[in-house]
C-alpha atoms as a PDB file:
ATOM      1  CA  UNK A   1      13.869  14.789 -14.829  1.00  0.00           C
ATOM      2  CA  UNK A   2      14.569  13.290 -18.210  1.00  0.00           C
ATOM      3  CA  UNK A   3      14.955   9.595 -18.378  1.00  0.00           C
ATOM      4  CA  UNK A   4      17.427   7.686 -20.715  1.00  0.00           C
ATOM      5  CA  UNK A   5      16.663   7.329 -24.164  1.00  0.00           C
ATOM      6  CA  UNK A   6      18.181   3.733 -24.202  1.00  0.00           C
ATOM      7  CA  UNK A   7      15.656   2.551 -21.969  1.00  0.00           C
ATOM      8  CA  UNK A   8      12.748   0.534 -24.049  1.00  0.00           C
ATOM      9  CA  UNK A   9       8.853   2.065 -23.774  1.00  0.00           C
ATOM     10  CA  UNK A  10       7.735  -0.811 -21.551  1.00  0.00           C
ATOM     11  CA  UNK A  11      10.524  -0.014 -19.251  1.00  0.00           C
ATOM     12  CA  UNK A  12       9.830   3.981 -19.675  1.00  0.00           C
ATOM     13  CA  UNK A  13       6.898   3.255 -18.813  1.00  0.00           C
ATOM     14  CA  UNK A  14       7.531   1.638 -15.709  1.00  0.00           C
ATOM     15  CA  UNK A  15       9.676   4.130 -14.110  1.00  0.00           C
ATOM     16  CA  UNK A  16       7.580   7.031 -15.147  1.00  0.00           C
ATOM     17  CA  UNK A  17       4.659   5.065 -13.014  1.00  0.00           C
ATOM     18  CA  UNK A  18       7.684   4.519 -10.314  1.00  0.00           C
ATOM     19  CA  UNK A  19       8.027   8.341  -9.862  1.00  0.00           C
ATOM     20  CA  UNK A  20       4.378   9.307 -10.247  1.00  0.00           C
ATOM     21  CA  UNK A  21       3.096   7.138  -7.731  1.00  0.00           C
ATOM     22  CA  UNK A  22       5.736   8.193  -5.290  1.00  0.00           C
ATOM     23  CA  UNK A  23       4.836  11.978  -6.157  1.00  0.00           C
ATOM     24  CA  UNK A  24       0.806  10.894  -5.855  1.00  0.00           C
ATOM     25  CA  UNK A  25       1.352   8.939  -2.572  1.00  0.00           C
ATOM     26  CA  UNK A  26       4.290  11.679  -1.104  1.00  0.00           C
ATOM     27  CA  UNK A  27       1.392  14.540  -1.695  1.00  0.00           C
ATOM     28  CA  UNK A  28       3.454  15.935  -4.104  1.00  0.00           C
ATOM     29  CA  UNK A  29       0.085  15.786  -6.214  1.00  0.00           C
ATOM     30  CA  UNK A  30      -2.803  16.426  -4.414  1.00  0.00           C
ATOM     31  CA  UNK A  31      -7.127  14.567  -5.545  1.00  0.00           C
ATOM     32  CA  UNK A  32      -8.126  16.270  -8.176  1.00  0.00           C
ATOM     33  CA  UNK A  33      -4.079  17.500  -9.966  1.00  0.00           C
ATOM     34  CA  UNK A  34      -4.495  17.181 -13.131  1.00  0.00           C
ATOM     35  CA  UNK A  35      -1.526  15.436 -14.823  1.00  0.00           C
ATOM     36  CA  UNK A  36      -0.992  16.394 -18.856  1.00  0.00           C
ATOM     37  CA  UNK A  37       0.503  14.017 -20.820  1.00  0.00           C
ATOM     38  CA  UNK A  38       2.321  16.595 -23.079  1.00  0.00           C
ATOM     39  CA  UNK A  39       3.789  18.323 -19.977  1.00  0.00           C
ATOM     40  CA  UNK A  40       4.818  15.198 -18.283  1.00  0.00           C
ATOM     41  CA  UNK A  41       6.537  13.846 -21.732  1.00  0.00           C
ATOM     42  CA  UNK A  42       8.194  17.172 -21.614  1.00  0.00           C
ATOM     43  CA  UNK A  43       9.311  16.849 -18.083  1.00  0.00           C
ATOM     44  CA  UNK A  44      10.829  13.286 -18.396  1.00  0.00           C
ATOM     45  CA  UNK A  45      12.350  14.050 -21.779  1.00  0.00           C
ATOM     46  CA  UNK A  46       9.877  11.163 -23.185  1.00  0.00           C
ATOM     47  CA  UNK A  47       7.256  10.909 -26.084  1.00  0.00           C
ATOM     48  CA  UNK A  48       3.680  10.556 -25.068  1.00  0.00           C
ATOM     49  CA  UNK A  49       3.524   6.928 -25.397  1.00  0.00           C
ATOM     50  CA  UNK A  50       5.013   5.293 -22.051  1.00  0.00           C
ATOM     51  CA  UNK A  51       3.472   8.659 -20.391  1.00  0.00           C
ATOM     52  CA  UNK A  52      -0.233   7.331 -21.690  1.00  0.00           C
ATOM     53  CA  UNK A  53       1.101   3.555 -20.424  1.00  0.00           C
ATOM     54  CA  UNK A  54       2.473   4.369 -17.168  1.00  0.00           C
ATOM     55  CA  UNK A  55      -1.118   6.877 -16.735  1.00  0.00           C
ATOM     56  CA  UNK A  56      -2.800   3.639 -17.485  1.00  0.00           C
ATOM     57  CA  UNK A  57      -0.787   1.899 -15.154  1.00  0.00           C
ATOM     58  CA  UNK A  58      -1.740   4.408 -11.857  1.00  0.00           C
ATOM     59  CA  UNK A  59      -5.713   4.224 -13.095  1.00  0.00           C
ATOM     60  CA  UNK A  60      -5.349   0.188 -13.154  1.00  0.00           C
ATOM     61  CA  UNK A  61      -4.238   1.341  -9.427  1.00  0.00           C
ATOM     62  CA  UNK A  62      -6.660   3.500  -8.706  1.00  0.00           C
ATOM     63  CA  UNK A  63      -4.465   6.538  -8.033  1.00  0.00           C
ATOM     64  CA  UNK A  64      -5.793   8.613 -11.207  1.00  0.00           C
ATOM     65  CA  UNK A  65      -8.942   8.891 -12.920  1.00  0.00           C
ATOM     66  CA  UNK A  66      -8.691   9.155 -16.639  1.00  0.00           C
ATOM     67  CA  UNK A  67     -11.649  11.595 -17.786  1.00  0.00           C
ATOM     68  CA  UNK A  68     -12.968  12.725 -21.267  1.00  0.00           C
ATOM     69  CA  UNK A  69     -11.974  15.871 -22.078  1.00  0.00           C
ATOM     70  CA  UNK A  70      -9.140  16.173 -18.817  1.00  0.00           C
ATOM     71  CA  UNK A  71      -7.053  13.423 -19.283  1.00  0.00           C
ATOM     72  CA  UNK A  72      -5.630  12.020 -15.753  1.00  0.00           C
ATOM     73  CA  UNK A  73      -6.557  13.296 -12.679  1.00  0.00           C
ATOM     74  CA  UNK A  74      -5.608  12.187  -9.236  1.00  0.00           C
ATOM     75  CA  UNK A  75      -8.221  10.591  -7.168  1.00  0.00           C
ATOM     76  CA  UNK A  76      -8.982  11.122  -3.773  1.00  0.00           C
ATOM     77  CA  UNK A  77      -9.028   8.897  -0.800  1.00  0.00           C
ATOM     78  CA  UNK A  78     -12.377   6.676  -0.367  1.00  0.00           C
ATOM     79  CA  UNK A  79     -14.117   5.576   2.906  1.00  0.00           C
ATOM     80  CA  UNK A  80     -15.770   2.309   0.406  1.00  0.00           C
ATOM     81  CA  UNK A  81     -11.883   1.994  -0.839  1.00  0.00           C
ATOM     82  CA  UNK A  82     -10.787   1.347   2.532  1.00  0.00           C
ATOM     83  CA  UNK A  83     -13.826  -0.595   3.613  1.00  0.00           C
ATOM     84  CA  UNK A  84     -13.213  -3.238   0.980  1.00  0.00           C
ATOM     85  CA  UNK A  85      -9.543  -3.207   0.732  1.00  0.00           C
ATOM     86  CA  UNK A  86      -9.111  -3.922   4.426  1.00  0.00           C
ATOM     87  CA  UNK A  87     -11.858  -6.422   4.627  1.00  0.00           C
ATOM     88  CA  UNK A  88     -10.386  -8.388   2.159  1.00  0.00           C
ATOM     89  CA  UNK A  89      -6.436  -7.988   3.530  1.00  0.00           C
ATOM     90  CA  UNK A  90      -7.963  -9.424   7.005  1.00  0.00           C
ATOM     91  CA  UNK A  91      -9.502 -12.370   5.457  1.00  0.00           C
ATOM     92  CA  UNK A  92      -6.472 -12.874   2.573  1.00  0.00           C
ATOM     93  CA  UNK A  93      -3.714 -11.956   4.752  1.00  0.00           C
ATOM     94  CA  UNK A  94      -4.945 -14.228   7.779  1.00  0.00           C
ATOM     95  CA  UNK A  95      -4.868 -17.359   5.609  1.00  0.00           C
ATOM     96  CA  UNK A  96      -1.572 -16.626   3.986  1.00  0.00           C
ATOM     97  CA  UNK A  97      -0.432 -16.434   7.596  1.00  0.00           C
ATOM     98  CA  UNK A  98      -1.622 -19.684   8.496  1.00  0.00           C
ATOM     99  CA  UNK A  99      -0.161 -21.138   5.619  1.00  0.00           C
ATOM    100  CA  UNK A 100       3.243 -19.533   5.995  1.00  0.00           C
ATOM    101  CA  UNK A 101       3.613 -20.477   9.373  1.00  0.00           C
ATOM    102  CA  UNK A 102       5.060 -23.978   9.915  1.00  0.00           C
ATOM    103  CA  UNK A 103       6.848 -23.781   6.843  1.00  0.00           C
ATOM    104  CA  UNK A 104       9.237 -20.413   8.099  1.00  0.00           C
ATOM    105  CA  UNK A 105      13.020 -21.149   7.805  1.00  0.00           C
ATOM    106  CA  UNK A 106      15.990 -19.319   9.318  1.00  0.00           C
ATOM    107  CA  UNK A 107      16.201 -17.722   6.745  1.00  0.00           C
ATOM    108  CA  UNK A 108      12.904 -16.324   6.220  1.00  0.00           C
ATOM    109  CA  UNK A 109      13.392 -15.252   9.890  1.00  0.00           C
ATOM    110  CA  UNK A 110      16.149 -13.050   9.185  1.00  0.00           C
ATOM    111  CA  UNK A 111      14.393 -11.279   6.698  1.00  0.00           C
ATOM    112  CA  UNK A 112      11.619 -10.555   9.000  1.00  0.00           C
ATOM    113  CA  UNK A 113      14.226  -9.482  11.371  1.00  0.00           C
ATOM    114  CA  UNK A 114      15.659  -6.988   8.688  1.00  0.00           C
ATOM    115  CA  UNK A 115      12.259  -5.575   7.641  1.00  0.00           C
ATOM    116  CA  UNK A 116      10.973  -5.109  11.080  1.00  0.00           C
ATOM    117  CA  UNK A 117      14.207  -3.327  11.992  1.00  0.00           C
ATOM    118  CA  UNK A 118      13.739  -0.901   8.701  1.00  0.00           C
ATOM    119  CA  UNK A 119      10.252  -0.614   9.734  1.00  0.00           C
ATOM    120  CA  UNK A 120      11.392   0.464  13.398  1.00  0.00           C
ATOM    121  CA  UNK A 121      14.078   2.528  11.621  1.00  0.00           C
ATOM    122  CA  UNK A 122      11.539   4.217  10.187  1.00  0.00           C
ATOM    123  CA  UNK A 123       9.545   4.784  13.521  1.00  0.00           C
ATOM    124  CA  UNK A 124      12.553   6.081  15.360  1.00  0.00           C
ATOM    125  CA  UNK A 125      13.723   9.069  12.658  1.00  0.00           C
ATOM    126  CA  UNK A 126       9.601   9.655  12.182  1.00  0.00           C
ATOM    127  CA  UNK A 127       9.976   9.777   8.198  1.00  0.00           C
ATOM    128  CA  UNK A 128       7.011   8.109   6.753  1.00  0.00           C
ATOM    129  CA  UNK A 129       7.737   8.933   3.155  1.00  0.00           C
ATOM    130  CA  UNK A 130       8.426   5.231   2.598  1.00  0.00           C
ATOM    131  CA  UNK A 131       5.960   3.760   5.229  1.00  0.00           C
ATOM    132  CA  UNK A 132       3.512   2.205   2.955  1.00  0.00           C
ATOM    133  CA  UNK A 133       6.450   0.435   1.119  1.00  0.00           C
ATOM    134  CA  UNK A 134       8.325  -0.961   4.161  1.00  0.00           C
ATOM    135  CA  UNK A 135       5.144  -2.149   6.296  1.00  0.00           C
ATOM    136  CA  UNK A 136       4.328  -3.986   2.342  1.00  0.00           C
ATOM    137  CA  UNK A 137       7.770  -5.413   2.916  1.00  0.00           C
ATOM    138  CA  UNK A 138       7.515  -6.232   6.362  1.00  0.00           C
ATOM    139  CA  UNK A 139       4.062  -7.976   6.194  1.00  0.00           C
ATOM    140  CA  UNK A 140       4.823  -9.711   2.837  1.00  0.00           C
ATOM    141  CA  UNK A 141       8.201 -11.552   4.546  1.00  0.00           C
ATOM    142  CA  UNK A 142       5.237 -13.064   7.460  1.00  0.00           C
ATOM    143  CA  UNK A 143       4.095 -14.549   4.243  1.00  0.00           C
ATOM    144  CA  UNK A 144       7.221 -16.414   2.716  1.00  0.00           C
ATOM    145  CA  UNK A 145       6.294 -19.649   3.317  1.00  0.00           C
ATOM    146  CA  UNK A 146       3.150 -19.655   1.900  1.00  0.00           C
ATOM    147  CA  UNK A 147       2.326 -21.790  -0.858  1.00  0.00           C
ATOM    148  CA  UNK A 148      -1.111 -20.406  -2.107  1.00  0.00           C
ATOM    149  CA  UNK A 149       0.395 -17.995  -5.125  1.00  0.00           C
ATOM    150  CA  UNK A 150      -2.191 -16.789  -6.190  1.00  0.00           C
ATOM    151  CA  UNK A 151      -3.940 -15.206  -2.534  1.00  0.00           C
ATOM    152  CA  UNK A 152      -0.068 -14.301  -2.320  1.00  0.00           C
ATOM    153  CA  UNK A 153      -0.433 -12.354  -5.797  1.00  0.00           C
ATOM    154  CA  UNK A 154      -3.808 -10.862  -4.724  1.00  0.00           C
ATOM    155  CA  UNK A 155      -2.709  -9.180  -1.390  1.00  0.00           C
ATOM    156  CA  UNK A 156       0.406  -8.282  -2.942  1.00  0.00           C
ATOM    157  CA  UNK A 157      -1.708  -6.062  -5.184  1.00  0.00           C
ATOM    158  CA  UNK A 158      -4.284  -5.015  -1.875  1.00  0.00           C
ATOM    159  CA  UNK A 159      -0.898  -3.735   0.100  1.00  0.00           C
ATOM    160  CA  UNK A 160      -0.359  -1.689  -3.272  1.00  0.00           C
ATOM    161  CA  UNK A 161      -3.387  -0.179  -2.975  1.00  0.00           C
ATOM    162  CA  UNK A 162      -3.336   0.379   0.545  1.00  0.00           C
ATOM    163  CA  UNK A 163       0.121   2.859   0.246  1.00  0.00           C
ATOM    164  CA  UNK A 164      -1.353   5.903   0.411  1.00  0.00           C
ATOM    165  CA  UNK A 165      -3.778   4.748   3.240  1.00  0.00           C
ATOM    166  CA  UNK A 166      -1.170   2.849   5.588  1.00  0.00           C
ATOM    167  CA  UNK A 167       1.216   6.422   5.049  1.00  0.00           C
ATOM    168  CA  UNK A 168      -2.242   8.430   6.441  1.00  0.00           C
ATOM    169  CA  UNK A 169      -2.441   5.816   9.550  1.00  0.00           C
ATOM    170  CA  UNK A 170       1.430   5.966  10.162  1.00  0.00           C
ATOM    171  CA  UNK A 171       1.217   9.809   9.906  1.00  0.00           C
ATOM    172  CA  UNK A 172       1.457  10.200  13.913  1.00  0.00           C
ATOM    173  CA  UNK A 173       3.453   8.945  16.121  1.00  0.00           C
ATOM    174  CA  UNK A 174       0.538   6.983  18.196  1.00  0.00           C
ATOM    175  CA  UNK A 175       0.548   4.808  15.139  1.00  0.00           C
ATOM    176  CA  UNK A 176       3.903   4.116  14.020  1.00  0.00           C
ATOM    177  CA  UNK A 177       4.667   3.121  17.817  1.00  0.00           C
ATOM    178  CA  UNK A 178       1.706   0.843  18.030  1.00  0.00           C
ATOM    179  CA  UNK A 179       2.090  -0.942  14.029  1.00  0.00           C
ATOM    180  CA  UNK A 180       5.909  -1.480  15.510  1.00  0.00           C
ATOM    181  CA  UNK A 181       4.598  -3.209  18.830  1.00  0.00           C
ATOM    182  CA  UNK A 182       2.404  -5.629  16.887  1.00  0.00           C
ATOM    183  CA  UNK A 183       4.797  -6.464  14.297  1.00  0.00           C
ATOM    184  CA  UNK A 184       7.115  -7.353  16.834  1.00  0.00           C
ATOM    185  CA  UNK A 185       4.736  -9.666  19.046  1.00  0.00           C
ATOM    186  CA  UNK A 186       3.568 -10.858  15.536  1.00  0.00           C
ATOM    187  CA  UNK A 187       7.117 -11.710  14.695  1.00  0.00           C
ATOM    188  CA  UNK A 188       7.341 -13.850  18.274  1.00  0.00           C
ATOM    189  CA  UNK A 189       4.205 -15.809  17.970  1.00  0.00           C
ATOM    190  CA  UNK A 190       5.136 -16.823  14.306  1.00  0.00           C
ATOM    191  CA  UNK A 191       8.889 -17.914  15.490  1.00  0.00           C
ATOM    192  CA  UNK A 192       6.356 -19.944  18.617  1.00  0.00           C
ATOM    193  CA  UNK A 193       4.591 -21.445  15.990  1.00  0.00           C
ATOM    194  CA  UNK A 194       1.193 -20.197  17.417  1.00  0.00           C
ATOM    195  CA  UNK A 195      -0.483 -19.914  14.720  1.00  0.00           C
ATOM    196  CA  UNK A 196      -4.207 -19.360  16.640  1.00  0.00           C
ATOM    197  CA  UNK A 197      -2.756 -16.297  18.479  1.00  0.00           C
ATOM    198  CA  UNK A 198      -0.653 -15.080  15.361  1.00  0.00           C
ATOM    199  CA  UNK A 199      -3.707 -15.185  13.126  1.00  0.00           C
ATOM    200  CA  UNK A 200      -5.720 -13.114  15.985  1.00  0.00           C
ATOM    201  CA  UNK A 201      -3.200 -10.477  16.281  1.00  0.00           C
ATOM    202  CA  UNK A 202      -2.694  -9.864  12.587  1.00  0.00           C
ATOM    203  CA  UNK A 203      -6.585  -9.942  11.774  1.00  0.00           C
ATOM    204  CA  UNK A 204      -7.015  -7.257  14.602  1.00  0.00           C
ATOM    205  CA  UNK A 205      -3.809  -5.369  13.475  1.00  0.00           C
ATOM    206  CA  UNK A 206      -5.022  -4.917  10.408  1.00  0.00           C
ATOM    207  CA  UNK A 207      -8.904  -4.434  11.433  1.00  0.00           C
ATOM    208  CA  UNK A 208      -7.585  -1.597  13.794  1.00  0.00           C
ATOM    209  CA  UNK A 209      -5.995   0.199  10.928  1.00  0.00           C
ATOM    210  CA  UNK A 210      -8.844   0.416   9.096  1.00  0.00           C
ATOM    211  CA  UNK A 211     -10.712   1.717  12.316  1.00  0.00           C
ATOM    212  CA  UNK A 212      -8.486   4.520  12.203  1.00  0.00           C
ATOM    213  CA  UNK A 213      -8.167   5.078   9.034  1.00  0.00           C
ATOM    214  CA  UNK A 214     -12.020   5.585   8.779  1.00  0.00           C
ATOM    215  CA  UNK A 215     -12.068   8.084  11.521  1.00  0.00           C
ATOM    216  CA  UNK A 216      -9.101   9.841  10.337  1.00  0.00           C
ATOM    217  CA  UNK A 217     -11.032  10.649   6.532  1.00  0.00           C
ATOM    218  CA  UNK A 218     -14.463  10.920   8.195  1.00  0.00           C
ATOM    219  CA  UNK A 219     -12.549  13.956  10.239  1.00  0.00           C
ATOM    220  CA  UNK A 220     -11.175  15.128   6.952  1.00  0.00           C
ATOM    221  CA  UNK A 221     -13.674  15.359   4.087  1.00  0.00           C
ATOM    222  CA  UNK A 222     -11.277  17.595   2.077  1.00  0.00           C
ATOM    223  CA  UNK A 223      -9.749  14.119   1.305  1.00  0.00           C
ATOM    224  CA  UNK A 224     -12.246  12.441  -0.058  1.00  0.00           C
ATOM    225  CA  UNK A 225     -13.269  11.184  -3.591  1.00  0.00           C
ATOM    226  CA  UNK A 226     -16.431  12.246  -4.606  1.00  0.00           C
ATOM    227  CA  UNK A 227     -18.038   8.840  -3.506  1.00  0.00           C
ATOM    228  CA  UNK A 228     -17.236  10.393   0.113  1.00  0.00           C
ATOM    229  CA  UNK A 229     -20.017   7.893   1.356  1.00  0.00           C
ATOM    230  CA  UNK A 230     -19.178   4.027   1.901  1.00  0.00           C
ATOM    231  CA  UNK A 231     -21.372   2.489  -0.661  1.00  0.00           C
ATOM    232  CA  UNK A 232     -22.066  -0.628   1.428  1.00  0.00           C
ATOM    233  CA  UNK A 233     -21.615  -2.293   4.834  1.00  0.00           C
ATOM    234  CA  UNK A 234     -18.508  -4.829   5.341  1.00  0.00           C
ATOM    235  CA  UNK A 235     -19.729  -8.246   5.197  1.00  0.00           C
ATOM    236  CA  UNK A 236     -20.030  -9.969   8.802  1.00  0.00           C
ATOM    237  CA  UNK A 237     -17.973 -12.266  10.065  1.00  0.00           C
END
């Protein structure tokens, strides 16, 4: 697992936070691993320094907890997490939609085209290890021709943080046929330029996810963070 010694810290860094959030988000390490800095510096052939960066990296994520005394440990799934997160990717997500829209070339068709047939890819072989990344992809391309950067910047960094829940929703195969469905009509009302009924669909899309993904932890507490209980109510619409 050693990484090149060529390679500068900042970009050590990097693809030590590449290769523990894939191990985090695959299960590979469960809520509440610990992960040692000396033992991952050993493992990656590394010093301790772009370990403590990339460490810093997955807390600035929310995927580890860094605790006196314990160092990093991974944190568990949270019903408030998922509350807020997919709040906000309904409202953010809906008006980068809107704004994409009428400006959608050819171009940025085809890539929708190729992400939705990865994502479908993905549905037919049922291997979900890189759902979270490819329904990113795939929602990110409905956003190409916005021009609002920074909203674009912010959901960028929700879908992130949603990985490890969207791979939990996608886990059956009720749910990866259903996301494919609705990207699909998504992708025809967008190339209709109907931007009402493509706005609808995505806000529910997404809405519906976070349904399920709220009865799916509430049915498995072993999941959960220690603030197992949603802190507050989603604000109304």
């Amino acid at each position: 697992m050693s990484m090149p010694n060529s390679l500068t810290h900042r970009t050590l860094s990097a693809a030590i936070a590449d290769r523990l959030r894939e191990a985090i988000l695959g299960g590979a390490h469960r809520t509440g691993t610990q992960l040692r800095q000396d033992a991952l510096a050993a493992d990656f052939g590394v010093s301790r320094i772009p370990v403590r960066e990339a460490l810093f990296q997955l807390e600035a994520e929310g995927l580890v907890q860094i605790e006196p005394h314990k160092g990093a440990v991974v944190t568990g799934l949270s019903m408030a997490e998922v509350d807020d997160v997919f709040y906000l990717r309904a409202l953010l997500e809906g008006r980068l939609l809107a704004d994409s829209i009428p400006r959608l070339t050819d171009s940025d068709f085809a890539d929708i085209d190729g992400a939705r047939d990865a994502f479908d890819r993905m549905v037919a072989t049922g291997d979900i290890a890189h759902a979270g990344g490819l329904n990113a992809e795939l929602h990110m391309a409905f956003y190409a021709g916005a021009r609002l950067p920074k909203t674009t910047a912010i959901v960028a960094g929700l879908l992130q943080t949603s990985d490890r829940y969207t791979r939990l929703q996608l886990s059956s195969t009720k749910g990866l046929v259903k996301a494919g469905r609705e990207h699909r009509e998504l992708a025809a009302l967008c190339r209709k330029r109907d931007v009402p009924a493509a706005m609808a669909l995505l806000v529910a899309h997404i809405e519906a996810v976070r349904t399920d993904l709220l009865g799916v932890l509430k049915r498995t507490p072993e999941l959960l963070a220690d603030d197992r209980v949603s802190r507050g109510s989603r604000p109304k619409r």
